[in-house]
PDB file of N, CA and C in Angstrom:
ATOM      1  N   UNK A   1     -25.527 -17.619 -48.183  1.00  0.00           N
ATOM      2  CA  UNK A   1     -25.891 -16.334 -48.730  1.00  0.00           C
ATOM      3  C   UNK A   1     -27.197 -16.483 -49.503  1.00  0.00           C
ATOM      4  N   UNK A   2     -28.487 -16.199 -49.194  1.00  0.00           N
ATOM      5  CA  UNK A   2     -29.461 -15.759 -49.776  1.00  0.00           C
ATOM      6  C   UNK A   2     -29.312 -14.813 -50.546  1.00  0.00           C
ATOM      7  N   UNK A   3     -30.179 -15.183 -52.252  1.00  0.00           N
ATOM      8  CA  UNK A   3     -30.344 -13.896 -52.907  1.00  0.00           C
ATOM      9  C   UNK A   3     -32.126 -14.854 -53.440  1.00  0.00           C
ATOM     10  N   UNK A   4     -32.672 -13.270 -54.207  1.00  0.00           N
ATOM     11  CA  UNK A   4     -33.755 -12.805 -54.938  1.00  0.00           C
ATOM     12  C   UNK A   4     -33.441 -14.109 -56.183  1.00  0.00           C
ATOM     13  N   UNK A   5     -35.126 -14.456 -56.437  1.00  0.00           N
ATOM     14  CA  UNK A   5     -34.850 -15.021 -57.762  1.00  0.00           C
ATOM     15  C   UNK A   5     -35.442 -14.010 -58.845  1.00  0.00           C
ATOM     16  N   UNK A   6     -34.478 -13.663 -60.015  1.00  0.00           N
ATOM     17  CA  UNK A   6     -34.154 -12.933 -61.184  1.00  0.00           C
ATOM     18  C   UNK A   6     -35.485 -12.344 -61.259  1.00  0.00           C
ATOM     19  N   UNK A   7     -37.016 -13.182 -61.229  1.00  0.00           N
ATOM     20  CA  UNK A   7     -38.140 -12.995 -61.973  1.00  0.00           C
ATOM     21  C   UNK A   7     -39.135 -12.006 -61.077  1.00  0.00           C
ATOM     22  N   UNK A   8     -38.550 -11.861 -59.603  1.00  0.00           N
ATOM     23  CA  UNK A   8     -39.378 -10.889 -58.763  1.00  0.00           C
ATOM     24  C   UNK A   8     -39.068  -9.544 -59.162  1.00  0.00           C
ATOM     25  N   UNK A   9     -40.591  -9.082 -59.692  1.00  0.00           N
ATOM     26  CA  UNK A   9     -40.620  -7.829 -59.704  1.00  0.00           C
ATOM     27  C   UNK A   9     -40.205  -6.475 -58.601  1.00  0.00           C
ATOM     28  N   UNK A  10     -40.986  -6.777 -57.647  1.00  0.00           N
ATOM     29  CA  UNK A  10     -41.064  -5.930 -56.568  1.00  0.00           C
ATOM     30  C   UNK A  10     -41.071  -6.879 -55.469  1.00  0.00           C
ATOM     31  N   UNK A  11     -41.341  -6.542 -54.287  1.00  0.00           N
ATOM     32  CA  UNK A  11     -41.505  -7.034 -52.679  1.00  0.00           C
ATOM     33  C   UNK A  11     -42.306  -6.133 -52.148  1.00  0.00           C
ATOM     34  N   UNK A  12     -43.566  -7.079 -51.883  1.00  0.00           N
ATOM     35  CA  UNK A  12     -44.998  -6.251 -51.347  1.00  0.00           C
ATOM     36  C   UNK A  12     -44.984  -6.640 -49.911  1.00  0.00           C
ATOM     37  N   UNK A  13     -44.374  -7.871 -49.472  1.00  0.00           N
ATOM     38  CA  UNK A  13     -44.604  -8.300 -48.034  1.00  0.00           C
ATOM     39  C   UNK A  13     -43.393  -9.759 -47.722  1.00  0.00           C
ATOM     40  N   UNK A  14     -43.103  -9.465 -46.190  1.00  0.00           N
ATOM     41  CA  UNK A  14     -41.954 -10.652 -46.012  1.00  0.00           C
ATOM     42  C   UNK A  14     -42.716 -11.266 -45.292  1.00  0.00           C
ATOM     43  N   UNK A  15     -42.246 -12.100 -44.543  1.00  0.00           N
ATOM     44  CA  UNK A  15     -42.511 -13.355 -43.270  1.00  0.00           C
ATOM     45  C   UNK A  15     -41.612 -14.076 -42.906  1.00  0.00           C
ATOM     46  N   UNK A  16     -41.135 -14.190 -41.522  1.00  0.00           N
ATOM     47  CA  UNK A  16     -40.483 -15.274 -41.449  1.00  0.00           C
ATOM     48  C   UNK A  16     -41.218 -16.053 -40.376  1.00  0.00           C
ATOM     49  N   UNK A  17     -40.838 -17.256 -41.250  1.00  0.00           N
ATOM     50  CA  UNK A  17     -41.911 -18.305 -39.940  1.00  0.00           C
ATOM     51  C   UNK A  17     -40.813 -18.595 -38.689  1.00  0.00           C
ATOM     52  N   UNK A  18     -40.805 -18.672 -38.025  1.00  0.00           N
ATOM     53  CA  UNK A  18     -39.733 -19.138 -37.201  1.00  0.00           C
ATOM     54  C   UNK A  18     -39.852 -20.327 -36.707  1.00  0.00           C
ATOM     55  N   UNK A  19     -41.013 -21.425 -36.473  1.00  0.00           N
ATOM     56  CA  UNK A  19     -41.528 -21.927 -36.474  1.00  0.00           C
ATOM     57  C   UNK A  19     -40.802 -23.744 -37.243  1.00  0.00           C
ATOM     58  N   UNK A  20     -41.281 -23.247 -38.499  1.00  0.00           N
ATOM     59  CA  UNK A  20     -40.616 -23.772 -39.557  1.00  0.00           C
ATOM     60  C   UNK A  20     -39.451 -23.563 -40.228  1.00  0.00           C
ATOM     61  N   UNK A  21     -39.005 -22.111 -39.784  1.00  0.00           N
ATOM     62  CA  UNK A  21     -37.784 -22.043 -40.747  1.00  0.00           C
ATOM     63  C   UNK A  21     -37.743 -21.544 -42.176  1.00  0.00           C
ATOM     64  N   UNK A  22     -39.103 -20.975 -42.092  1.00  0.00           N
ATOM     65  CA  UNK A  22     -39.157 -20.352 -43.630  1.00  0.00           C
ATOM     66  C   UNK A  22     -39.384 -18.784 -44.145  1.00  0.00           C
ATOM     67  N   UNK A  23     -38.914 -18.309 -44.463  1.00  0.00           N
ATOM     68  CA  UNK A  23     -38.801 -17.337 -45.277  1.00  0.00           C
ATOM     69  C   UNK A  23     -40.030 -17.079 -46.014  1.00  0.00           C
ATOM     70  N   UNK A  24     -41.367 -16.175 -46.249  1.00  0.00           N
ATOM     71  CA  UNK A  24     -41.870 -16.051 -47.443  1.00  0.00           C
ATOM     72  C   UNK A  24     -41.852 -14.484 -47.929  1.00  0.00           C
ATOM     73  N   UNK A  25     -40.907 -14.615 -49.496  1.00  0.00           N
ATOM     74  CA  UNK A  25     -41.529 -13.132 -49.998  1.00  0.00           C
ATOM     75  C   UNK A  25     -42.314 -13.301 -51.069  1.00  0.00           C
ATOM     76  N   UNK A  26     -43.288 -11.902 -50.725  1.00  0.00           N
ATOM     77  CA  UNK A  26     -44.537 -11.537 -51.906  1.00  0.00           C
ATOM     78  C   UNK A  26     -43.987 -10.902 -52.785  1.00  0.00           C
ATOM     79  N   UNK A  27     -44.642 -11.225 -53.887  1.00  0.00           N
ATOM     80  CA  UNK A  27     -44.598 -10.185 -54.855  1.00  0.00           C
ATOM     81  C   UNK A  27     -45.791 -10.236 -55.238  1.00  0.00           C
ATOM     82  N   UNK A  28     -46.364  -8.558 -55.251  1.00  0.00           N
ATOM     83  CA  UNK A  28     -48.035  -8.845 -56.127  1.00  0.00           C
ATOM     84  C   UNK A  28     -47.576  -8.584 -57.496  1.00  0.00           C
ATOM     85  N   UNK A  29     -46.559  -8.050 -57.996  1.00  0.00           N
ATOM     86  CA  UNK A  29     -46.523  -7.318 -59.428  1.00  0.00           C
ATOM     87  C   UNK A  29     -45.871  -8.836 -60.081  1.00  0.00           C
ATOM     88  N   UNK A  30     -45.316 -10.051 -59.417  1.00  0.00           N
ATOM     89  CA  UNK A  30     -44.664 -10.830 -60.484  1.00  0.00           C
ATOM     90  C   UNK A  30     -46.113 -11.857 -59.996  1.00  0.00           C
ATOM     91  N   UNK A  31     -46.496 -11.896 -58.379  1.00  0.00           N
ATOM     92  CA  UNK A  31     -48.247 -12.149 -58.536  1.00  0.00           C
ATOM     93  C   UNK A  31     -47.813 -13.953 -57.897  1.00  0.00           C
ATOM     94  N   UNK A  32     -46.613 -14.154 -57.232  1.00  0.00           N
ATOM     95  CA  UNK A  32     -45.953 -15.288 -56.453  1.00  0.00           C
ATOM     96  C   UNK A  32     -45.750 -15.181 -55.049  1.00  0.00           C
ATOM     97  N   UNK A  33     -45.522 -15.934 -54.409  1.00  0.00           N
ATOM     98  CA  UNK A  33     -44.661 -15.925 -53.276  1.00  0.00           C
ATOM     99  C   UNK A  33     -43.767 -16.941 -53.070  1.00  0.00           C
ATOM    100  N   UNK A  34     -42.568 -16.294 -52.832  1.00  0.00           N
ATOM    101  CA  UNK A  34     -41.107 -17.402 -52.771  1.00  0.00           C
ATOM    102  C   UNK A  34     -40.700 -18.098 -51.488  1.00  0.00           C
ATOM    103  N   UNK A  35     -40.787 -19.157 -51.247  1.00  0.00           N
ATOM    104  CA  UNK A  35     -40.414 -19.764 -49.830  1.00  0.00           C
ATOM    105  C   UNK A  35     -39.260 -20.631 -49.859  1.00  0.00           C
ATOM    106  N   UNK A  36     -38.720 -19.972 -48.717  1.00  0.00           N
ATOM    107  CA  UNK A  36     -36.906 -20.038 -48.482  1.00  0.00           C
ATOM    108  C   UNK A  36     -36.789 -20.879 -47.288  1.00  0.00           C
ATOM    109  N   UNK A  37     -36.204 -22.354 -47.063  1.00  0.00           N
ATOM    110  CA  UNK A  37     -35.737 -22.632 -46.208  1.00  0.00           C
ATOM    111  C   UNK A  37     -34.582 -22.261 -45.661  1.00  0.00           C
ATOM    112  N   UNK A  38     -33.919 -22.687 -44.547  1.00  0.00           N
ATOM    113  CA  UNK A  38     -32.729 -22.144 -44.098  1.00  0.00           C
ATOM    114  C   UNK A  38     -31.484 -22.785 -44.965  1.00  0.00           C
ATOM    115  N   UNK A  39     -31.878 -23.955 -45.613  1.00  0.00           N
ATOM    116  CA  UNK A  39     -30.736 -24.346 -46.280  1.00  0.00           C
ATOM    117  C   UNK A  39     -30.645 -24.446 -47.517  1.00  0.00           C
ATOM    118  N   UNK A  40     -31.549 -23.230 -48.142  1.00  0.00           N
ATOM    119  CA  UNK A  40     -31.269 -22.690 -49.966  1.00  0.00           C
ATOM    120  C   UNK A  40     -32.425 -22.900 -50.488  1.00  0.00           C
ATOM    121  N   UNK A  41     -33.302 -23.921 -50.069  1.00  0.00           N
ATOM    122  CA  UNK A  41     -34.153 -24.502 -50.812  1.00  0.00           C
ATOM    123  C   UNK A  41     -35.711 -23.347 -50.661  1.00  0.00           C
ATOM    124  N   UNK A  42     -36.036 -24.052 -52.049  1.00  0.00           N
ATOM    125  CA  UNK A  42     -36.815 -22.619 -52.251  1.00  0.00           C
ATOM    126  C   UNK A  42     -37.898 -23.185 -53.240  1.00  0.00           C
ATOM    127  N   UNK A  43     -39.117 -22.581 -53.016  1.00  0.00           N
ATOM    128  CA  UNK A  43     -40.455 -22.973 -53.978  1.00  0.00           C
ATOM    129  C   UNK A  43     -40.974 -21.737 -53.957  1.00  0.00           C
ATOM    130  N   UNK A  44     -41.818 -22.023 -55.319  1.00  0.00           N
ATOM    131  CA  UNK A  44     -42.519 -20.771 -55.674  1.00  0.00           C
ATOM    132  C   UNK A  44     -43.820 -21.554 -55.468  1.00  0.00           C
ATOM    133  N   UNK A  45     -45.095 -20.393 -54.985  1.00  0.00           N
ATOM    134  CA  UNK A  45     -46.018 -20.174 -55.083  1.00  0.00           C
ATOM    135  C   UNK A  45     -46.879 -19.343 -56.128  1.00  0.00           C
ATOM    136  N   UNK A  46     -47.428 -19.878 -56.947  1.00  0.00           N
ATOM    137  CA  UNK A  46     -48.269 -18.601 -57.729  1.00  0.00           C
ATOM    138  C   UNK A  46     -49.789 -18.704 -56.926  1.00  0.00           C
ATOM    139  N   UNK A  47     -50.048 -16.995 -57.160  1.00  0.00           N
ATOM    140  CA  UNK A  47     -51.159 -16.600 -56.991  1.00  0.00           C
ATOM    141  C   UNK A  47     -52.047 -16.554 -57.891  1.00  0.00           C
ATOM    142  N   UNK A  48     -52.071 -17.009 -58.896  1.00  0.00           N
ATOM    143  CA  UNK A  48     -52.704 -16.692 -60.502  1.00  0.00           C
ATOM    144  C   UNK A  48     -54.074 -18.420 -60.526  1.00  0.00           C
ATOM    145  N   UNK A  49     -55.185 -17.641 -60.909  1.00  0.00           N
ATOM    146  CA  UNK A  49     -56.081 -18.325 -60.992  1.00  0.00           C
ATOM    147  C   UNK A  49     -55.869 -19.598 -61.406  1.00  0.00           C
ATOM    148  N   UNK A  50     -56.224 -21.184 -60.835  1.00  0.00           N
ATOM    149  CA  UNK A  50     -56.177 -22.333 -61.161  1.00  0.00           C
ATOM    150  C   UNK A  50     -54.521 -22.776 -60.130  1.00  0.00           C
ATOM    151  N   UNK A  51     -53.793 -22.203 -59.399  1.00  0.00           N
ATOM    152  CA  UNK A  51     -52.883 -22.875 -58.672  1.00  0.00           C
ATOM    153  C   UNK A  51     -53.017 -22.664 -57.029  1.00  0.00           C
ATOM    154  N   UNK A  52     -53.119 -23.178 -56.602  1.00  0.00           N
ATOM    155  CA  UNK A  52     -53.478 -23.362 -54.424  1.00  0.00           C
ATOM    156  C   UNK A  52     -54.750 -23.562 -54.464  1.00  0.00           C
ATOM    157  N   UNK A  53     -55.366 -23.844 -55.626  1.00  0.00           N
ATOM    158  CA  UNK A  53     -56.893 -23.770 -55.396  1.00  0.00           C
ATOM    159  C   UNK A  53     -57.790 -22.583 -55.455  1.00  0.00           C
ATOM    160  N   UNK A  54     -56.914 -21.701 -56.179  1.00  0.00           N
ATOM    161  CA  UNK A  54     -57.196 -20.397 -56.393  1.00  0.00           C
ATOM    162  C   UNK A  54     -58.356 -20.534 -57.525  1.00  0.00           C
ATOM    163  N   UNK A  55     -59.477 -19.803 -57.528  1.00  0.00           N
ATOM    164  CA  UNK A  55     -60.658 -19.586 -58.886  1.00  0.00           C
ATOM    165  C   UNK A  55     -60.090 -18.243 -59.152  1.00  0.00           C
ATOM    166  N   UNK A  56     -59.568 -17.641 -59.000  1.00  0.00           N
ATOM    167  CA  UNK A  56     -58.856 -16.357 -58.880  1.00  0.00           C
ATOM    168  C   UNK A  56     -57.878 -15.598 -58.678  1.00  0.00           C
ATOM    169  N   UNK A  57     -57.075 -14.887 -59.798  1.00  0.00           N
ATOM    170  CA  UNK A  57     -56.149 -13.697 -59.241  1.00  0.00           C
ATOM    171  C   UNK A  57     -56.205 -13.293 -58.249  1.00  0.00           C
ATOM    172  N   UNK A  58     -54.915 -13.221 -57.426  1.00  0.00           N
ATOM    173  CA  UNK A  58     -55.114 -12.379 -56.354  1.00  0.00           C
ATOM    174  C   UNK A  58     -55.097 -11.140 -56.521  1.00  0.00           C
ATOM    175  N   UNK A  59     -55.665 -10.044 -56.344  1.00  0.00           N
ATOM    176  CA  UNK A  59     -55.464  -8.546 -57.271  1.00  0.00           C
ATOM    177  C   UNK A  59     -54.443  -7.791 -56.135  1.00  0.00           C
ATOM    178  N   UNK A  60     -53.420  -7.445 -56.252  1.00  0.00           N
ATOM    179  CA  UNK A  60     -52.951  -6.812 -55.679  1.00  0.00           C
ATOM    180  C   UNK A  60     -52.240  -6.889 -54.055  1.00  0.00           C
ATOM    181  N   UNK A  61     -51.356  -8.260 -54.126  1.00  0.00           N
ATOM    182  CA  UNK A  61     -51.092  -9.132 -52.449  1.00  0.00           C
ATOM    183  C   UNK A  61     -50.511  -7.834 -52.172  1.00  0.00           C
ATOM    184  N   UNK A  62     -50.537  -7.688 -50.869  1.00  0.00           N
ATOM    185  CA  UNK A  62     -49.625  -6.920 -49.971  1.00  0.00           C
ATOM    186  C   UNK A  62     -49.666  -6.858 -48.468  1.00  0.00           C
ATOM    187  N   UNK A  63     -50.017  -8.017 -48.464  1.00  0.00           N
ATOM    188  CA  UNK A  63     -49.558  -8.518 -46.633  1.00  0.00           C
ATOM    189  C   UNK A  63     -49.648 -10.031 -46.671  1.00  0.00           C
ATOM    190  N   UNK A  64     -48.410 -10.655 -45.861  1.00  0.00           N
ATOM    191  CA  UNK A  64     -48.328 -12.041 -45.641  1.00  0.00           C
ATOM    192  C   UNK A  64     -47.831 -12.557 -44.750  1.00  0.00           C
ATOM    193  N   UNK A  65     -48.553 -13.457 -43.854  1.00  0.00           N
ATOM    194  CA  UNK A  65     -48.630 -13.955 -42.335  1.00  0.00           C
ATOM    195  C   UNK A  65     -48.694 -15.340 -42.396  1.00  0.00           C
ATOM    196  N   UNK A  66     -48.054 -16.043 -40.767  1.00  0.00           N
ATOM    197  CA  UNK A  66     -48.620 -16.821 -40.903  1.00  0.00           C
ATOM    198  C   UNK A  66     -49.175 -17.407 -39.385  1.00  0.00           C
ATOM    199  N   UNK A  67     -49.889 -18.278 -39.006  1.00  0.00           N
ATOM    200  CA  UNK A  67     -50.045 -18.840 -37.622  1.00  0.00           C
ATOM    201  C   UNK A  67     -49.270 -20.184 -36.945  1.00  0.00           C
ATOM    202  N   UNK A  68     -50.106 -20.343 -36.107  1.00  0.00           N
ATOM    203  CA  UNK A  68     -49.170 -21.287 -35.129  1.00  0.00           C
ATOM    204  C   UNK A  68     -49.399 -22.532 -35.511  1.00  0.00           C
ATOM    205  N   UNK A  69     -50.795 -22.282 -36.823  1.00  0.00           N
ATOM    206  CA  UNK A  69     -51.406 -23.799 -37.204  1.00  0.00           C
ATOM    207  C   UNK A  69     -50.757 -24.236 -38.233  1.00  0.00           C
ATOM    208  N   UNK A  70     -49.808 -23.552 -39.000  1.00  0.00           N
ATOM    209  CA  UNK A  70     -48.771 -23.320 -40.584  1.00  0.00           C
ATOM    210  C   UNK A  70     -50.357 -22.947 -41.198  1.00  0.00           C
ATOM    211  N   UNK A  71     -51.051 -22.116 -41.020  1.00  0.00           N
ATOM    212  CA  UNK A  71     -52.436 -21.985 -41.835  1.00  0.00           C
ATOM    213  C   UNK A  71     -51.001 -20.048 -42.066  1.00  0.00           C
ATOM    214  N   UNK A  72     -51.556 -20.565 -43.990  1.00  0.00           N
ATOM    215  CA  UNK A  72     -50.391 -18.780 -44.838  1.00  0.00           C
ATOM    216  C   UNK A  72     -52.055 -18.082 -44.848  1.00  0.00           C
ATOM    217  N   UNK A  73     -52.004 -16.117 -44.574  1.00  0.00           N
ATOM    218  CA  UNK A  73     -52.463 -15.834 -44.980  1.00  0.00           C
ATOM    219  C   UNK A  73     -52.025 -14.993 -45.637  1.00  0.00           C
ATOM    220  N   UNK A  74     -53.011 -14.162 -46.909  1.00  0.00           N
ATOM    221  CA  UNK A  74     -52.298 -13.220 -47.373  1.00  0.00           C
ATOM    222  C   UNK A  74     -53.377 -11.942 -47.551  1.00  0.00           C
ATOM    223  N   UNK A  75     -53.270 -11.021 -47.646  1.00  0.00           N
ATOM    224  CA  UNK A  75     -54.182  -9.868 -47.843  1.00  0.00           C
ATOM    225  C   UNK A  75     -53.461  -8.964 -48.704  1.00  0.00           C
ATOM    226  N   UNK A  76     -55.350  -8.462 -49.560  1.00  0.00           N
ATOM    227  CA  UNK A  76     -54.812  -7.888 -50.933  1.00  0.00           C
ATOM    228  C   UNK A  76     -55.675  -6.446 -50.620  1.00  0.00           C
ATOM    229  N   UNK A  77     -55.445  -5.992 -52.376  1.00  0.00           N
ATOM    230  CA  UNK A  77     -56.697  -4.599 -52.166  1.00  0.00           C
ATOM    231  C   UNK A  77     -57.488  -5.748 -52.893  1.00  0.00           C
ATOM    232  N   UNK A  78     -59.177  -4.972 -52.780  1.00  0.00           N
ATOM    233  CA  UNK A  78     -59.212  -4.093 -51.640  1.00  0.00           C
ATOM    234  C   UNK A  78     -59.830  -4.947 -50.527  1.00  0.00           C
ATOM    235  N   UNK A  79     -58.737  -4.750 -49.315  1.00  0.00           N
ATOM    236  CA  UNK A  79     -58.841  -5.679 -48.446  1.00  0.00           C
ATOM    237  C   UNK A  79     -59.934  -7.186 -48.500  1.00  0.00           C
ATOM    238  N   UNK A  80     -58.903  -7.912 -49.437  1.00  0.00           N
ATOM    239  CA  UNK A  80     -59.391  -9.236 -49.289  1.00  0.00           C
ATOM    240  C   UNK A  80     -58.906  -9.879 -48.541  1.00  0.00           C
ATOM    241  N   UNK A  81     -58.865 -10.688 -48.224  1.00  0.00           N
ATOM    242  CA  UNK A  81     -58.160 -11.761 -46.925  1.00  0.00           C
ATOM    243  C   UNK A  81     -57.987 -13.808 -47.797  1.00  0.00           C
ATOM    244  N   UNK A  82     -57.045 -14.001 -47.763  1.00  0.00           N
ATOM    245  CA  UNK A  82     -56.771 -15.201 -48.301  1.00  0.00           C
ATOM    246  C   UNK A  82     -56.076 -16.065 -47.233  1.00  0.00           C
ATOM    247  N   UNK A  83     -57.069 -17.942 -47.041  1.00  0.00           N
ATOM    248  CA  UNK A  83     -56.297 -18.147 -46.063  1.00  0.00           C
ATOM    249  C   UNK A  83     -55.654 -19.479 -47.298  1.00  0.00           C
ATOM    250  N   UNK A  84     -54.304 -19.762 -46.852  1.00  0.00           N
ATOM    251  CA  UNK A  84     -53.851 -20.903 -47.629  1.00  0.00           C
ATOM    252  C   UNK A  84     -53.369 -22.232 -46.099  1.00  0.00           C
ATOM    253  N   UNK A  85     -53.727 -23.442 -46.577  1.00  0.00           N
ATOM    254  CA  UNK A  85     -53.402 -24.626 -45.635  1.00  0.00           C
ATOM    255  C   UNK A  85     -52.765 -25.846 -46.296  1.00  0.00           C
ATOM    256  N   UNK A  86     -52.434 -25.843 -45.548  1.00  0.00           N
ATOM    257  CA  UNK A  86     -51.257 -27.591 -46.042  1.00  0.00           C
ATOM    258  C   UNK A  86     -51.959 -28.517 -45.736  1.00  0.00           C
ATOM    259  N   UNK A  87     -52.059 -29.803 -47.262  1.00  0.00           N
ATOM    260  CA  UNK A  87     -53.151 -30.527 -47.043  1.00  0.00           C
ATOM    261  C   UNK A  87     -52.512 -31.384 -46.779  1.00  0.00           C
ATOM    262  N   UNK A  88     -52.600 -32.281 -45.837  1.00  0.00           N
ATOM    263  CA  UNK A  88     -52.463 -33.679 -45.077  1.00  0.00           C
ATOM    264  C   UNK A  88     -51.533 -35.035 -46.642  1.00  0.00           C
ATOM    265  N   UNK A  89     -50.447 -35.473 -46.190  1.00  0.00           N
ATOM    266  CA  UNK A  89     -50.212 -36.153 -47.199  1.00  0.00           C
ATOM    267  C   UNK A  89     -50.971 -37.462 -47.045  1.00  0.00           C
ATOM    268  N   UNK A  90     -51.094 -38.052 -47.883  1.00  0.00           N
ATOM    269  CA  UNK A  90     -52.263 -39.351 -48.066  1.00  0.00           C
ATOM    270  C   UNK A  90     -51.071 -40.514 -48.376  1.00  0.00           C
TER     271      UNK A  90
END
């Protein structure tokens, strides 16, 4: 049984990767995105300046995708486009 964690404001955008097996929901108002494996496990993403390599707030997420490369994107107002990538473990 999947549930919401307590701190999401709203839900601006879903995804499911099928791919991987993951789940992502947006929130622009708590300003995260939550990623759900199939077996509970779950990480947060913030969008807030200084975390993914962000110099910047995202102002306003409300669309979230992803490709065949695991390359996340997300799109905000006014239409910005954000791409996020998984960096190679060392």
């Amino acid at each position: 049984r999947a549930s919401l964690p307590w701190f999401l404001k709203d839900i601006s955008g879903l995804h499911y990767d099928r791919n991987n097996g993951l789940l992502y929901v947006l929130s622009h108002e708590s300003a995260v995105v939550v990623v759900s494996d199939l077996d509970g496990g779950r990480k947060v993403m913030s969008l807030r300046r200084g975390h993914c390599g962000l110099r910047r707030d995202i102002p306003q997420a409300e669309g979230i995708a992803s490709d065949d490369r695991d390359t996340l994107w997300i799109v905000s107002e006014p239409n910005l486009f954000y791409r996020f990538t998984r960096m190679a473990a060392s």
